[in-house]
Protein backbone atom coordinates (compact mmCIF):
# COMPACT_ATOMS: atom_id res chain seq x y z
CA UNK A 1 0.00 0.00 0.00
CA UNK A 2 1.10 3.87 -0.87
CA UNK A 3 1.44 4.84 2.96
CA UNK A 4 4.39 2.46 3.35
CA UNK A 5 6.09 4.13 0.36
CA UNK A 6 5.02 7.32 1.88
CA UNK A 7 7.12 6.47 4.77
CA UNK A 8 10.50 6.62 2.89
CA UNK A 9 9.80 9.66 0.46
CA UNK A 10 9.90 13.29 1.45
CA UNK A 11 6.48 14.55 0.27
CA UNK A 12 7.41 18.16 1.52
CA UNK A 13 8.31 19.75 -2.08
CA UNK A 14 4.65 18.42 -3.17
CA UNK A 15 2.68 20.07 -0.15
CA UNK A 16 4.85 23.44 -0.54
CA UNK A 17 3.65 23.30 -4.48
CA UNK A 18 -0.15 23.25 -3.60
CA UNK A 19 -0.93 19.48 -2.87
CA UNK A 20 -2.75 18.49 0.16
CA UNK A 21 -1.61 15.19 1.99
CA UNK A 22 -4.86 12.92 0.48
CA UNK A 23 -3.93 14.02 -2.96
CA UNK A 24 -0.43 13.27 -2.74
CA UNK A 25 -1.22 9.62 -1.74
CA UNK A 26 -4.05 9.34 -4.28
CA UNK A 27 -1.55 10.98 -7.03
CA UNK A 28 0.95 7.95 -5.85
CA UNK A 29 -1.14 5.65 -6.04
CA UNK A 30 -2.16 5.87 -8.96
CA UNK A 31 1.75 6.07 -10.27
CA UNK A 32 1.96 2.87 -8.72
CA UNK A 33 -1.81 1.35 -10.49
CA UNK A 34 -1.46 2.83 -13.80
CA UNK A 35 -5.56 3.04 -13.65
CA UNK A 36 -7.69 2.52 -11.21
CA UNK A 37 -11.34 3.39 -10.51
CA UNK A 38 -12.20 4.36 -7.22
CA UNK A 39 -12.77 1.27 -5.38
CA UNK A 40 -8.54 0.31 -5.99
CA UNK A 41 -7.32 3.77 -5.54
CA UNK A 42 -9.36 3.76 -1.62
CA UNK A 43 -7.68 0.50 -1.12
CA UNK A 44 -4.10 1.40 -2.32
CA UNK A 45 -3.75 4.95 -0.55
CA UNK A 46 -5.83 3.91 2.77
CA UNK A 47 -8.52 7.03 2.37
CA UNK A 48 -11.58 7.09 3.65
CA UNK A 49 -13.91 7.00 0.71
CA UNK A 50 -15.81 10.11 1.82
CA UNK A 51 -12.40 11.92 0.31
CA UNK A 52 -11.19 10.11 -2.80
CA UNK A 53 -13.90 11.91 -5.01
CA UNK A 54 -13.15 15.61 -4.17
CA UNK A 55 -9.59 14.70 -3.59
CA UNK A 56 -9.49 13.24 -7.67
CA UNK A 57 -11.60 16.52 -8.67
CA UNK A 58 -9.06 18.44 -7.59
CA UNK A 59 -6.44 16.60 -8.85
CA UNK A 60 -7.93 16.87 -11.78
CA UNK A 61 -8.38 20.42 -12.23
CA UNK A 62 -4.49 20.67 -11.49
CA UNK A 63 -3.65 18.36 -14.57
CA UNK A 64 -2.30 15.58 -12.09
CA UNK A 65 -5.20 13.35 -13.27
CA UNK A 66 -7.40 11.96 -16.22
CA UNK A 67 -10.28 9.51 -16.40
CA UNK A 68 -11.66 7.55 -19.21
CA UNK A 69 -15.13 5.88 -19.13
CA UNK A 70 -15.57 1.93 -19.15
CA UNK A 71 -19.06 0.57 -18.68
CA UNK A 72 -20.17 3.46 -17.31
CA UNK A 73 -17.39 3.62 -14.73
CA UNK A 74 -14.48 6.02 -14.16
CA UNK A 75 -11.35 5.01 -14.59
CA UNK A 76 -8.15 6.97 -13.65
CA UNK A 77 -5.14 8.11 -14.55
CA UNK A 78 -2.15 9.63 -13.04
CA UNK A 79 -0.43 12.19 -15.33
CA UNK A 80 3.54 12.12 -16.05
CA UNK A 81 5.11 13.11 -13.16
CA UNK A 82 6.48 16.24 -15.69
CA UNK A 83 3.29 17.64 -14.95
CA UNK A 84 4.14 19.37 -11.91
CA UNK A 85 6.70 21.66 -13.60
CA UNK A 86 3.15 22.92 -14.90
CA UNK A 87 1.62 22.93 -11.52
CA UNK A 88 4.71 24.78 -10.46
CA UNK A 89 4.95 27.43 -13.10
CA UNK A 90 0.95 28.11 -12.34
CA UNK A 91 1.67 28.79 -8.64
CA UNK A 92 4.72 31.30 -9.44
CA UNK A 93 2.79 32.58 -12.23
CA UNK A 94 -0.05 32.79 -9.65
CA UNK A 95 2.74 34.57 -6.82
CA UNK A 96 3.94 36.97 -9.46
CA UNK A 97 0.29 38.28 -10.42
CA UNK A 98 -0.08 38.37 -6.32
CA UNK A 99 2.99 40.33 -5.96
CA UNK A 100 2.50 43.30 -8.56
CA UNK A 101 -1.49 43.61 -6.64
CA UNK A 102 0.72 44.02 -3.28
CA UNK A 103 3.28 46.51 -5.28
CA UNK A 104 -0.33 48.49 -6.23
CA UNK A 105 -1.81 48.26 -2.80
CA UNK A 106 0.58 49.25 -0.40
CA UNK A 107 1.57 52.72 -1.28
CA UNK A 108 -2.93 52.28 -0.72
CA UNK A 109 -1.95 50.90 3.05
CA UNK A 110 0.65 53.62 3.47
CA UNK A 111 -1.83 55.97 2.39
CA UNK A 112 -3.60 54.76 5.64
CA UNK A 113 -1.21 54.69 7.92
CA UNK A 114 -0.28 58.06 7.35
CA UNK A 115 -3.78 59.50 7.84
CA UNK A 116 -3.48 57.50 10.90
CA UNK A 117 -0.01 58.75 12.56
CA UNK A 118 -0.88 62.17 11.16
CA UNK A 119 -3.97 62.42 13.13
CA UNK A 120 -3.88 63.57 17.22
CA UNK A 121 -6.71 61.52 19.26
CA UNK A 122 -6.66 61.41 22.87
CA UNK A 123 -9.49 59.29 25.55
CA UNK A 124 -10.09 60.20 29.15
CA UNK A 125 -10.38 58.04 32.01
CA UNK A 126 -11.64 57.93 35.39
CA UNK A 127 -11.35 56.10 38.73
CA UNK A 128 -9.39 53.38 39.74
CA UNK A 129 -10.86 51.57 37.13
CA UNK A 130 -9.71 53.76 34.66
CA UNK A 131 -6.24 53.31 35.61
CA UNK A 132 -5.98 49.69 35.70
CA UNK A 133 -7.60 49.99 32.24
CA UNK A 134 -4.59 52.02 31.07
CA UNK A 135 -2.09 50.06 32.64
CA UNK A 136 -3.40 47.15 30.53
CA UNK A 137 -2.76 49.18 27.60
CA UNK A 138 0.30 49.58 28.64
CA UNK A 139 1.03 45.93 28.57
CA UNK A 140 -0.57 45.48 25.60
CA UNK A 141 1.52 48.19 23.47
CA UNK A 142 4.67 48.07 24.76
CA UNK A 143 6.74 44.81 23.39
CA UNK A 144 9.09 42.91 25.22
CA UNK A 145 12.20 45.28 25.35
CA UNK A 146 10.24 48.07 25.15
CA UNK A 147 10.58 51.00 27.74
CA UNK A 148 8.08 52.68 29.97
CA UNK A 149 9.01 56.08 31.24
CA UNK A 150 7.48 58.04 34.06
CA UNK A 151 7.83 61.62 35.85
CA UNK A 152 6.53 62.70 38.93
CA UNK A 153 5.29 59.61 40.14
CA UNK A 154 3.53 60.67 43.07
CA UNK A 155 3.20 59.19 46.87
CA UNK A 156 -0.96 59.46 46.14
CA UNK A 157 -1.10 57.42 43.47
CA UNK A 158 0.56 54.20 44.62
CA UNK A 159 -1.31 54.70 48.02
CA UNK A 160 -4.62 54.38 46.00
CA UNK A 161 -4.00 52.07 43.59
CA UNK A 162 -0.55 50.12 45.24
CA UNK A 163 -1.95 46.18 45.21
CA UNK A 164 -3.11 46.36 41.33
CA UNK A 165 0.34 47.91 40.35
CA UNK A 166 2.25 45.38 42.60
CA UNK A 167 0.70 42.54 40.81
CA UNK A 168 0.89 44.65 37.18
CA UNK A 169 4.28 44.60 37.37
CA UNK A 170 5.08 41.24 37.93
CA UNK A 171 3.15 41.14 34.73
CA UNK A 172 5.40 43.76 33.28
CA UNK A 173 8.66 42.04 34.54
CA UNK A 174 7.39 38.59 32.91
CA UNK A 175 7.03 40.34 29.14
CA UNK A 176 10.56 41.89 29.47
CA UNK A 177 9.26 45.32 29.54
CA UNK A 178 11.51 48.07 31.38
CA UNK A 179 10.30 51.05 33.71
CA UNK A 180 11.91 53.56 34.32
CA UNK A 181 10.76 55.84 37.12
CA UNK A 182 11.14 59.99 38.38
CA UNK A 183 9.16 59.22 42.01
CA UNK A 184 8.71 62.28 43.69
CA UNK A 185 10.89 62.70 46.93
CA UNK A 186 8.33 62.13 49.06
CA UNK A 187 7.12 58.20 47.64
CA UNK A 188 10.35 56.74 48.71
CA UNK A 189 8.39 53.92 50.20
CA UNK A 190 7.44 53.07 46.73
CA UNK A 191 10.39 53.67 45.00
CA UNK A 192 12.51 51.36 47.17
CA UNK A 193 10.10 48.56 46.18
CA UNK A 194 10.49 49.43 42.86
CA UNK A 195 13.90 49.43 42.32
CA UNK A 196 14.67 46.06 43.44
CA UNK A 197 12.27 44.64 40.53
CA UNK A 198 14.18 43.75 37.54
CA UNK A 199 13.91 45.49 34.15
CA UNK A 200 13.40 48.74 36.45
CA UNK A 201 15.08 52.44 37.36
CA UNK A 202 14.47 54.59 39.88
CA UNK A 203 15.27 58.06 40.78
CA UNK A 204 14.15 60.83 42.61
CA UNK A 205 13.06 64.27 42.19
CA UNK A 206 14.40 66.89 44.58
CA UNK A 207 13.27 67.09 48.12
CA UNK A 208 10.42 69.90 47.53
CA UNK A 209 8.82 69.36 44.04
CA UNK A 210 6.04 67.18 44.52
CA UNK A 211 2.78 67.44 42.65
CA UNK A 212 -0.89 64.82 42.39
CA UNK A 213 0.17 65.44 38.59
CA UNK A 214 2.39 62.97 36.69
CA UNK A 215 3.42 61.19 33.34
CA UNK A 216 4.27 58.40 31.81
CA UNK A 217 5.54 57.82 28.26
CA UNK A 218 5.23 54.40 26.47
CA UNK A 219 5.32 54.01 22.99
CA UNK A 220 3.65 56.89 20.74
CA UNK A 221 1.40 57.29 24.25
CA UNK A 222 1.80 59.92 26.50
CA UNK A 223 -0.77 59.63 29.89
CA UNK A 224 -0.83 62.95 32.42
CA UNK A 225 -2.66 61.29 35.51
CA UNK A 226 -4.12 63.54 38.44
CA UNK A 227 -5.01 62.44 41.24
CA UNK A 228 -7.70 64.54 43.68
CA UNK A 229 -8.67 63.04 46.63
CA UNK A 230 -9.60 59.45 46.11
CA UNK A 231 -10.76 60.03 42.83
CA UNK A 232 -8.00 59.69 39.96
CA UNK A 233 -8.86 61.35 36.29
CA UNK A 234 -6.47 60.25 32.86
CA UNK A 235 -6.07 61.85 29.94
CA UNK A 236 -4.02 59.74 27.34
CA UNK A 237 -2.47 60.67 24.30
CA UNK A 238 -1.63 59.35 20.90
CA UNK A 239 0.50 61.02 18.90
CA UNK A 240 4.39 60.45 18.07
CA UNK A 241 5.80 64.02 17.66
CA UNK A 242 3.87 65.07 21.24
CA UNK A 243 5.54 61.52 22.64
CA UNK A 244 8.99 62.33 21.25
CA UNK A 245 8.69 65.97 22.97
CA UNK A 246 7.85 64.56 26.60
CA UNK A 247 11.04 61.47 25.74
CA UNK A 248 13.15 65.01 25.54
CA UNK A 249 11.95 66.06 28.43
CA UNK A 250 12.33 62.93 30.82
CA UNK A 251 16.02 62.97 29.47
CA UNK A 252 16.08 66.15 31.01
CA UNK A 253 14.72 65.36 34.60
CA UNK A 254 16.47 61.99 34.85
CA UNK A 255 19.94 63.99 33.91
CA UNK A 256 19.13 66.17 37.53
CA UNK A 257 17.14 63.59 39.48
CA UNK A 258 18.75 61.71 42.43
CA UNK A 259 19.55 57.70 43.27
């Protein structure tokens, strides 16, 4: 039977070309029968007979197989194994034609994209559940690598939201993404917990400049958090150039902040 032979030849070459598994063995097979109807080709190949007649349809259509007619019964016919140089021009004929539609459609995508990085949207959240809802974003933007940067990071904050952000960055720590934090003097507390995690910086700004205010950086995101009370509001925004300008100015702070 064909699956023993299948056993000892590489079959690879004929899936990458456009052949399923079933058709290779019914495509053997029939090498092996010369012609066969149905009923032999099942037996030879070990298909289910549910398969064999789309299987040879397919076949077929790519030239792989004929049939002839005998008392009102199919009988068929591999084709020369030659035939697959046809099969194979057809599929980089096919790739070629599939290429020069991606050559017209991207500078389509890039049109896109553009409109996209060109444009300036921003979302606002509130509560506690606001903020855990960014910091999820966070995690879901930023790729392993990937660096989150934050100024001002004040004593309020943590205090309100402190067990979510423990357990967020353990999250943070196990995608490889890096923090790296400007805690205002007075969260100390928090930044010594902080700076024993891996994949994370702290410093300090001087004693004296403290504010419910801060921001964090990550990706083409910038987020300015307040916090009033118990209540915390978010505004987040998207947009590269306004990103790039707050990267230039954590450079600056983290330059003149303390260890």
């Amino acid at each position: 039977m064909i699956p023993a032979i299948l056993n000892f030849m590489d079959t690879t070459t004929l899936e990458e070309i456009g052949l399923t598994k079933t058709e290779i063995k019914i495509y053997l097979s029939l090498l092996k029968l010369g012609q066969s109807t149905t009923t032999g080709i099942i037996r030879e190949a070990g298909i289910h007979a549910s398969k064999v007649y789309l299987c040879l349809d397919r076949l077929i259509e790519k030239g792989l197989v004929s049939y002839v007619i005998k008392s009102n019964k199919k009988h068929f016919t591999a084709s020369t194994p030659e035939s697959l140089r046809n099969l194979l021009k057809e599929k980089e004929e096919k790739i070629a034609k599939q290429g020069e539609r991606i050559e017209r459609l991207i500078p389509e995508l890039d049109a896109i994209k553009r409109i996209r990085e060109d444009s300036i949207y921003s979302e606002t959240y509130e509560g506690s559940r606001g903020a855990k809802s960014v910091y999820e974003k966070i995690l879901r933007t930023l790729n392993p690598g990937q660096t989150q940067y934050i100024i001002g990071a004040p004593k309020v904050g943590n205090e309100l939201l402190e067990g979510f952000l423990l357990e967020w960055h353990k999250r943070r720590i196990k995608k490889g993404i890096r923090c790296k934090y400007i805690y205002d003097h007075n969260a100390r507390r928090y930044g010594s917990v902080r700076a024993k995690m891996p994949f994370t910086q702290v410093k300090y700004l001087p004693k004296g400049i403290m504010s419910p205010v801060w921001i964090e950086i990550f990706g083409p995101h910038v987020l300015i958090g307040h916090i009033r009370g118990r209540n915390a509001i978010l505004f987040l925004i998207f947009d590269a150039e306004i990103a790039k300008s707050y990267m230039d100015y954590f450079r600056m702070i983290w330059k003149t902040s303390r260890v």
